[in-house]
Protein backbone atom coordinates (compact mmCIF):
# COMPACT_ATOMS: atom_id res chain seq x y z
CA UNK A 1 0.00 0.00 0.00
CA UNK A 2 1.41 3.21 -0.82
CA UNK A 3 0.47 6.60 1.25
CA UNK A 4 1.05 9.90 0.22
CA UNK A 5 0.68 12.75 2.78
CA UNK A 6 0.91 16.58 2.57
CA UNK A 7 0.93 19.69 4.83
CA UNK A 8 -1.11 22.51 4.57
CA UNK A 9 0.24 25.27 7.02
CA UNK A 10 -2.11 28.41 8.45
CA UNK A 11 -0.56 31.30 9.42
CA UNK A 12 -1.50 35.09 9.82
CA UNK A 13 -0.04 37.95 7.61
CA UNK A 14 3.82 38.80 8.56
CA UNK A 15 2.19 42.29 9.19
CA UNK A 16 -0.29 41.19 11.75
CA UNK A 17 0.15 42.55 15.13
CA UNK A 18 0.40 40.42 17.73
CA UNK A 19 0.32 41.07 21.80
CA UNK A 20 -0.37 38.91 24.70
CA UNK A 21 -4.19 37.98 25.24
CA UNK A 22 -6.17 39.97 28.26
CA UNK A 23 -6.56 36.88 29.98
CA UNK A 24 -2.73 36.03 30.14
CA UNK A 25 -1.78 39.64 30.97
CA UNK A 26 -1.03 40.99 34.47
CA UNK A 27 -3.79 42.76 36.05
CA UNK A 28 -1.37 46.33 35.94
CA UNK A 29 -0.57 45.67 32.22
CA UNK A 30 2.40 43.62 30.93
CA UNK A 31 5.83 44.34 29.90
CA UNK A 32 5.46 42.86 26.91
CA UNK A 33 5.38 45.57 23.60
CA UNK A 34 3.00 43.91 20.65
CA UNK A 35 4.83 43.22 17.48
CA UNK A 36 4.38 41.81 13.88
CA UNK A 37 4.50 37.97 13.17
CA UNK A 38 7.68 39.19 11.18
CA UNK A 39 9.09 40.78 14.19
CA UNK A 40 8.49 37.05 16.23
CA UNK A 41 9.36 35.00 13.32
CA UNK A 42 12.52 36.39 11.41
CA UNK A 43 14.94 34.92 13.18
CA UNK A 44 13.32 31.52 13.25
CA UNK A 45 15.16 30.08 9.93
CA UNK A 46 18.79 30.71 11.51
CA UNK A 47 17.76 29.40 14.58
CA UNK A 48 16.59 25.85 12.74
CA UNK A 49 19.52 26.03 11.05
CA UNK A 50 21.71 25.87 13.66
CA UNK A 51 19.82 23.24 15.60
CA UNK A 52 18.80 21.38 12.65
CA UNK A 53 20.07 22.43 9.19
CA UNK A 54 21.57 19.51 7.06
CA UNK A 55 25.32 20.23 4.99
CA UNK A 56 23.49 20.95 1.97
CA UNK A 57 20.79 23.43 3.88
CA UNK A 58 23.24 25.39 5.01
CA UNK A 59 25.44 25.63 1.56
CA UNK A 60 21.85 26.73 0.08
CA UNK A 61 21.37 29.64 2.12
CA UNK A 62 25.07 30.69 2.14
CA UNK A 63 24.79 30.82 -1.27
CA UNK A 64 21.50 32.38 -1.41
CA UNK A 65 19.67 29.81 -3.22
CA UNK A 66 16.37 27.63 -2.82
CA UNK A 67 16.55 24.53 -1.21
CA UNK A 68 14.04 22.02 -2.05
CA UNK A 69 14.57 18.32 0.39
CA UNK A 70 14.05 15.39 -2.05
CA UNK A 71 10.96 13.94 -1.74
CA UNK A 72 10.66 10.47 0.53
CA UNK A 73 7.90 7.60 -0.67
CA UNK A 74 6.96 5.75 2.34
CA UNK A 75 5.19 2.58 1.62
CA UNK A 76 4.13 0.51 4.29
């Protein structure tokens, strides 16, 4: 039997603001500024990188160029 799978991912806008829900905020306030998803999420890529990025993940983004990971058939 062969399976094939996808991901769809949801996510808002880069320019949507962002800031801590009322219910999870301090009573005086919080100290916590809102900011864009952009803001939260630019730094994200380096930081999987570091952690996780394969030889030929990193060469692609020193070199500035896409990086596509083959596709894996899993057939169970």
């Amino acid at each position: 039997m062969t399976r094939r799978s996808s991901a769809v991912l949801v996510h808002p806008s880069l320019d949507t603001v962002v800031e801590p829900l009322p219910a999870f905020a301090d009573p005086d306030g919080t100290d916590f500024e809102p900011v864009s998803v952009w803001e939260r999420a630019s730094g994200n890529v380096e930081e999987y990188l570091r952690v996780f990025g394969r030889p030929e993940q990193l060469s692609a983004r020193r070199e500035n160029r896409p990086y596509v990971a083959d596709v894996a058939e899993v057939t169970t």
